[in-house]
Protein backbone atom coordinates (compact mmCIF):
# COMPACT_ATOMS: atom_id res chain seq x y z
CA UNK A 1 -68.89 11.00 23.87
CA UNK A 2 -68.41 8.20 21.52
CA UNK A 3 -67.04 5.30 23.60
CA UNK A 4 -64.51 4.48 20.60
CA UNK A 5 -61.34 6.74 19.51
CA UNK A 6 -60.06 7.22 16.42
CA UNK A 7 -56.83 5.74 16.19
CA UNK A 8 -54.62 8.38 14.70
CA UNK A 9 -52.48 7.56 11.49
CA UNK A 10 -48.60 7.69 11.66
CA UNK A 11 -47.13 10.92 11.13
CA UNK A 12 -44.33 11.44 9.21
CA UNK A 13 -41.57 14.52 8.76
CA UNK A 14 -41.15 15.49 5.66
CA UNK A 15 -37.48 16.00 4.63
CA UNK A 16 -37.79 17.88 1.53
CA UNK A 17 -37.66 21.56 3.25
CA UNK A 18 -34.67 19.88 5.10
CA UNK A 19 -32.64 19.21 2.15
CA UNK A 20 -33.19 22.63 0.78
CA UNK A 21 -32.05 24.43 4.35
CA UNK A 22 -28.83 21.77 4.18
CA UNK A 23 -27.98 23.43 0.32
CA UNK A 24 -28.40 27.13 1.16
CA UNK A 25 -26.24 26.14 4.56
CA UNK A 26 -23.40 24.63 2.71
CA UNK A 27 -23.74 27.41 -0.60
CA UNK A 28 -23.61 30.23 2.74
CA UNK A 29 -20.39 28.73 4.20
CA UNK A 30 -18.95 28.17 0.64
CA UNK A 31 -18.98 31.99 -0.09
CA UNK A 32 -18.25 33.52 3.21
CA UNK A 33 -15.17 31.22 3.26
CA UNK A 34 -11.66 32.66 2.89
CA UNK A 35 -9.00 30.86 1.26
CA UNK A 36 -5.73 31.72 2.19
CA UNK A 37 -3.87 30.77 -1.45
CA UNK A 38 -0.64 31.84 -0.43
CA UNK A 39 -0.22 29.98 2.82
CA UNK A 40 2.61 27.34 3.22
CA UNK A 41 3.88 24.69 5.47
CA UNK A 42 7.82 24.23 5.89
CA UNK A 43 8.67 20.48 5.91
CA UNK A 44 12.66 18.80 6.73
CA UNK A 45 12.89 16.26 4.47
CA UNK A 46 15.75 13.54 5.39
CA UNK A 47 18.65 13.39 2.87
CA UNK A 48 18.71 10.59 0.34
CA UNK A 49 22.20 8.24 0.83
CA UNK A 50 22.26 6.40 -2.64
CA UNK A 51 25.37 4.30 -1.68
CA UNK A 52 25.48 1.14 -2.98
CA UNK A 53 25.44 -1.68 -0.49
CA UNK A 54 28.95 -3.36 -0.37
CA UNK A 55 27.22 -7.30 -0.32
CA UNK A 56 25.86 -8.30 -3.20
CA UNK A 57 23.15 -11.11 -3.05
CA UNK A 58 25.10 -14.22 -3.27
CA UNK A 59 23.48 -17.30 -3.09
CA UNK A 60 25.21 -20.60 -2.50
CA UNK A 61 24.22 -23.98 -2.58
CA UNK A 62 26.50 -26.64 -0.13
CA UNK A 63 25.38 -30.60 -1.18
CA UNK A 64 26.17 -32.99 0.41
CA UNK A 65 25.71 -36.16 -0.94
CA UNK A 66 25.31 -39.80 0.43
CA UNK A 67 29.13 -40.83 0.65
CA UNK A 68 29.61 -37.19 3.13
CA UNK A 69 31.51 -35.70 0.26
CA UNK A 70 30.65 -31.74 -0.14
CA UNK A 71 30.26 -29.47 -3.20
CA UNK A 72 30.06 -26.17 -2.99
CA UNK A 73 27.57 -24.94 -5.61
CA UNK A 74 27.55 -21.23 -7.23
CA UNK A 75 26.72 -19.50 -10.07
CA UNK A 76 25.74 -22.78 -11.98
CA UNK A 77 29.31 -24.23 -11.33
CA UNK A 78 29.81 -27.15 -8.77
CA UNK A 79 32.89 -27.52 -6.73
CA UNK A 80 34.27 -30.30 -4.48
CA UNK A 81 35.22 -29.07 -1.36
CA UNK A 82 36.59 -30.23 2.47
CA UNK A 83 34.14 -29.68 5.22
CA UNK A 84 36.77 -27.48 7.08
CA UNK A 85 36.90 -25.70 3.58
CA UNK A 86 33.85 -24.63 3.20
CA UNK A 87 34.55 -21.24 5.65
CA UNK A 88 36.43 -19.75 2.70
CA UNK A 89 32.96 -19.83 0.24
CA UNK A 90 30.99 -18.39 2.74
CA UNK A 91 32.42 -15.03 3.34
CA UNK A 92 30.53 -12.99 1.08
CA UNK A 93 27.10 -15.21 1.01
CA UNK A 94 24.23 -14.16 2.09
CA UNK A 95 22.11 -16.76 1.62
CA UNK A 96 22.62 -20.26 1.77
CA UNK A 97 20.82 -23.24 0.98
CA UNK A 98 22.36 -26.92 2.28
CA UNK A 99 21.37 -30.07 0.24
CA UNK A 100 22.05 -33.49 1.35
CA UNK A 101 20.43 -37.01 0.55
CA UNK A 102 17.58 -38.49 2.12
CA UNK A 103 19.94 -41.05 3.56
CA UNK A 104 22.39 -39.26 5.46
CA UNK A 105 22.93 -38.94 8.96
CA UNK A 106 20.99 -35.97 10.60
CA UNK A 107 24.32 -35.00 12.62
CA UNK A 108 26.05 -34.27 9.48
CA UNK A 109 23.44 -31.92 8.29
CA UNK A 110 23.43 -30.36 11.68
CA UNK A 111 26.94 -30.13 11.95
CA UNK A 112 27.10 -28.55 8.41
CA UNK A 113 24.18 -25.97 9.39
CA UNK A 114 26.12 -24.99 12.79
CA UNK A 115 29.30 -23.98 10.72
CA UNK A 116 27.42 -21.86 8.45
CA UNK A 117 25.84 -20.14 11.48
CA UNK A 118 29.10 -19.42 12.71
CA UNK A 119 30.07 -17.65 9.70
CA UNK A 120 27.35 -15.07 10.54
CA UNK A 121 24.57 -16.35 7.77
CA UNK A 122 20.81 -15.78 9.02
CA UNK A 123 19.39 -16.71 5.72
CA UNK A 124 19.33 -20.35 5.50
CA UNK A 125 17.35 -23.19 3.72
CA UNK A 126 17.53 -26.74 3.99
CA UNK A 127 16.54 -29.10 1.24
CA UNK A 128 16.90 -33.07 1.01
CA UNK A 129 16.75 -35.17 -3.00
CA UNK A 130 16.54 -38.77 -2.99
C-alpha cells in the first residue's frame, strides 16, 4: 500500500433531473386538480350613511394686536370685537388659529386660548407677527 491517498475531488449533485421531477410534479397536481367554478362565499356588507355632516370646516382667525384690541378674522373679512364677545364667533368653528404681537403679554394669549377651549375647540394654532 502506497503510503499517500488520493485526495478525492468535491462532489457535486446535479440539479438538472431535479428540476424536471419539480415540472412533471406541479403539471400532475395541475390536472388532477378540481376547480369548483360555481362555489361562493356570502359576505354582510355594512350600509353606507351618506349624510352630510352638519359642521362645515370653519376656520377663524382671532388677532390680537399690541394695544389688547381683538379682531375676529373670517372669510377674508376682519372684525373688531370685545374679548367677552368673542363666544358668539366661535360656535360653529372648528378650527381656530389666535394671532397676537410679539410684544404682548403671555397671560393675554393664554387667557384668550383658555376661552376658546371652553367653547369646545380641539383644533387650535397659535401664531405671533412682529
Amino acid at each position: 500500500m502506497s503510503k499517500f491517498r488520493k485526495k478525492r475531488g468535491i462532489m457535486s449533485l446535479d440539479l438538472t433531473p431535479l428540476i424536471d421531477v419539480v415540472f412533471l410534479l406541479i403539471i400532475f397536481f395541475m390536472v388532477t386538480t378540481t376547480f369548483n367554478r360555481y362555489g361562493k362565499i356570502d359576505i354582510d356588507l355594512p350600509s353606507a350613511n351618506l349624510e352630510t355632516p352638519e359642521n362645515h370646516d370653519r376656520p377663524l382667525e382671532v388677532i390680537i394686536d399690541k394695544n389688547q384690541n381683538y379682531f375676529i378674522s373670517e372669510n377674508g373679512k376682519t372684525i373688531p370685537v370685545d374679548f367677552e364677545s368673542i363666544d358668539q364667533y366661535l360656535k360653529g368653528a372648528t378650527e381656530v388659529t389666535v394671532s397676537g404681537d410679539k410684544d404682548l403679554k403671555y397671560q393675554t394669549i393664554m387667557d384668550t386660548v383658555t376661552k376658546i377651549k371652553k367653547n369646545g375647540i380641539t383644533n387650535l394654532g397659535i401664531n405671533f407677527y412682529e
